[in-house]
Protein backbone atom coordinates (compact mmCIF):
# COMPACT_ATOMS: atom_id res chain seq x y z
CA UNK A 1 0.00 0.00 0.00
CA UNK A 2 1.19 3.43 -0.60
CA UNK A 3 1.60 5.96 2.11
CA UNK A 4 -1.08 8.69 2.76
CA UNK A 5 0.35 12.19 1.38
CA UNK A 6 -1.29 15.19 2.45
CA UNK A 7 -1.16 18.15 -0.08
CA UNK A 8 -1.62 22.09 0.22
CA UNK A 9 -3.84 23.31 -2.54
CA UNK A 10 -4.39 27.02 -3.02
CA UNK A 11 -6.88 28.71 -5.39
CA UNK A 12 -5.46 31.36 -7.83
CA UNK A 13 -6.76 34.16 -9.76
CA UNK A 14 -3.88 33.72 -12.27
CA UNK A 15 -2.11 30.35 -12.81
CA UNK A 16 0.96 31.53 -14.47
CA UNK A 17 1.65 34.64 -12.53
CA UNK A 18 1.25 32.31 -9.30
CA UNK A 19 4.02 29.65 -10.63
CA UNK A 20 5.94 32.84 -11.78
CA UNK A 21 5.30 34.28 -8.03
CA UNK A 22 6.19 30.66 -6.20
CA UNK A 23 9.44 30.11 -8.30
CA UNK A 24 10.41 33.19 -8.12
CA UNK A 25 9.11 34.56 -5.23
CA UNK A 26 9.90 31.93 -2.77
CA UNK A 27 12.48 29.55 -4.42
CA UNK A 28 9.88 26.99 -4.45
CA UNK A 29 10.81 23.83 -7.18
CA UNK A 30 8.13 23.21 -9.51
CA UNK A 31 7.24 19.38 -10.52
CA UNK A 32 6.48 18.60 -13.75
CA UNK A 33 2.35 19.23 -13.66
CA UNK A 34 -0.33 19.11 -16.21
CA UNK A 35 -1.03 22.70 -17.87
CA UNK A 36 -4.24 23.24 -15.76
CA UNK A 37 -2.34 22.87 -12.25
CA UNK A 38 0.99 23.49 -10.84
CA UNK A 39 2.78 21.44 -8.20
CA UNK A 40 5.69 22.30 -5.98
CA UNK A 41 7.98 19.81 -3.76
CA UNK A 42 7.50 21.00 -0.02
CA UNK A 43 10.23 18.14 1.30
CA UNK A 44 7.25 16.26 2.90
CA UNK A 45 4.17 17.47 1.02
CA UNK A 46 3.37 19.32 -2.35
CA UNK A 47 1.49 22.76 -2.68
CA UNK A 48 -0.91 22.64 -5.64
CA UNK A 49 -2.04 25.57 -7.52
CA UNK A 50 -5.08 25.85 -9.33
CA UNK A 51 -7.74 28.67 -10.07
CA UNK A 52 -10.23 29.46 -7.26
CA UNK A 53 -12.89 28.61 -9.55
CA UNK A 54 -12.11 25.41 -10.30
CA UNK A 55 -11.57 24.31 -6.76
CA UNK A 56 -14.28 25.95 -5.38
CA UNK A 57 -16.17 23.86 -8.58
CA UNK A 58 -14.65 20.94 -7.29
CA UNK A 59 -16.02 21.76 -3.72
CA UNK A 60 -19.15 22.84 -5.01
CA UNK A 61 -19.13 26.14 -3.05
CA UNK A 62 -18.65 29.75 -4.17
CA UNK A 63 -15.18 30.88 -5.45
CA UNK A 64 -15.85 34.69 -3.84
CA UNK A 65 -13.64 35.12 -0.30
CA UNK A 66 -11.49 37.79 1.23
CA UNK A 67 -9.67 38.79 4.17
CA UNK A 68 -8.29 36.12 6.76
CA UNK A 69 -9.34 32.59 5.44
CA UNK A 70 -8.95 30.86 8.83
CA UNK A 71 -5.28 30.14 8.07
CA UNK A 72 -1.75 31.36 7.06
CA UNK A 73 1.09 29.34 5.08
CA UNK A 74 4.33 29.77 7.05
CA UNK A 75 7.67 29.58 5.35
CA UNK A 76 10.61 28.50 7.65
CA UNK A 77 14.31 29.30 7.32
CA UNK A 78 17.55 28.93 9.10
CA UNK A 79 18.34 32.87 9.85
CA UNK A 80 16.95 35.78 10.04
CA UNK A 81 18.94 37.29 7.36
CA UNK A 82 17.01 34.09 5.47
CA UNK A 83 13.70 35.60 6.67
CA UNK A 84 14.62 38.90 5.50
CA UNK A 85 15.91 37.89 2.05
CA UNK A 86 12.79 36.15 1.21
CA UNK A 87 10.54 38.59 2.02
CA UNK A 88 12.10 40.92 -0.35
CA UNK A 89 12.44 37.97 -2.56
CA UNK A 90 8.50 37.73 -2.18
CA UNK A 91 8.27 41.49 -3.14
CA UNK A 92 10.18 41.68 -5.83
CA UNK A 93 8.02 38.49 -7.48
CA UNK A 94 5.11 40.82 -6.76
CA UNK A 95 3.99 39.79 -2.72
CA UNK A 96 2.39 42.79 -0.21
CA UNK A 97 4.18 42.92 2.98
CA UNK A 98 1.94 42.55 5.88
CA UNK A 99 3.93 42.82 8.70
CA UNK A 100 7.86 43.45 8.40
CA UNK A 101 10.23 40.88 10.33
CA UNK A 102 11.10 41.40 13.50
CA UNK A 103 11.55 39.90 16.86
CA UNK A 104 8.53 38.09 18.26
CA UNK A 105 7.14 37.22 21.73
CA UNK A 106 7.91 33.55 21.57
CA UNK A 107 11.70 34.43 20.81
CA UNK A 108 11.94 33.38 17.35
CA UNK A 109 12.30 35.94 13.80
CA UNK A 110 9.36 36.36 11.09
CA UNK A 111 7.03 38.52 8.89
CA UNK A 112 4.10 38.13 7.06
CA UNK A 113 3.26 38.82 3.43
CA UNK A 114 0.72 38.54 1.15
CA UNK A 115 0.51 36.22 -2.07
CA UNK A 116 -0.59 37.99 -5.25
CA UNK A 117 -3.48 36.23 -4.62
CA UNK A 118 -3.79 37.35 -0.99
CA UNK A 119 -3.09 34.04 0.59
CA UNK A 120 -1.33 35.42 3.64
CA UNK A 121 2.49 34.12 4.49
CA UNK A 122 4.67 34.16 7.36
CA UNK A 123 8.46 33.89 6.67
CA UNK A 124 10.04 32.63 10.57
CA UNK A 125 13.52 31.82 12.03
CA UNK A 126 12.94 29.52 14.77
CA UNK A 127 16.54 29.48 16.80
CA UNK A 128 15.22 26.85 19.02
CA UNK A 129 14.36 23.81 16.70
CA UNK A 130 14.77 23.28 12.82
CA UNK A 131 11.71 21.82 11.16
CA UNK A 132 12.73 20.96 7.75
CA UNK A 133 14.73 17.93 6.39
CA UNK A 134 17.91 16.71 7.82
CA UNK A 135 20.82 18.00 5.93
């Protein structure tokens, strides 16, 4: 049997200027997807884009929404002179910033942006434990 994999799957307004945004934006490597979706190796899961309408058609519920959706993405790197250089990666690929990096309460390093679709990001240094792949 072949193990369970859980996948990310955001709707976009634009396909190609989100898999323009995600490559170049946050470094993100792209898997080779059929034209109508796009698919990017997490190191543990994929994020899949498609547009909002047709996952919302897929759902059968309405593709309108704004504001907070009742969750964030976060991004996690080993500095924060990682965090900062990816949040003006982010910009420069055409992200909002939300909140700029800086110190936070729990001791860690992070910011928040906005996709180009409005899916909000946070970009965090955690000094006390790594969560990505062993090196």
């Amino acid at each position: 049997m072949k193990p369970r994999i859980s996948m990310i799957a955001l709707g976009v307004e634009n396909l190609e200027r989100a898999i323009t945004f995600y490559q170049n934006g946050l470094g993100l490597p792209k898997i080779d997807s059929p034209p109508e979706v796009a698919f990017f190796n997490l190191n543990g899961t994929w994020l899949g884009l498609a547009t909002r309408e047709s996952l919302a058609g897929d759902a059968e519920v309405s593709a309108e929404g704004s504001g907070y959706r009742a969750f964030n993405l976060a991004h996690n790197v080993a500095s924060e002179e990682e965090a900062d250089e990816i949040l003006q990666q982010a910009v420069a690929a055409g992200a909002t910033i939300v909140k700029p990096a800086q110190k936070t309460s729990w001791g860690g390093y992070s910011g928040y942006f906005k996709d180009p679709d409005g899916h909000l990001w946070e970009v965090a240094y955690n000094p006390f434990m790594w969560i990505g792949p062993e090196d």
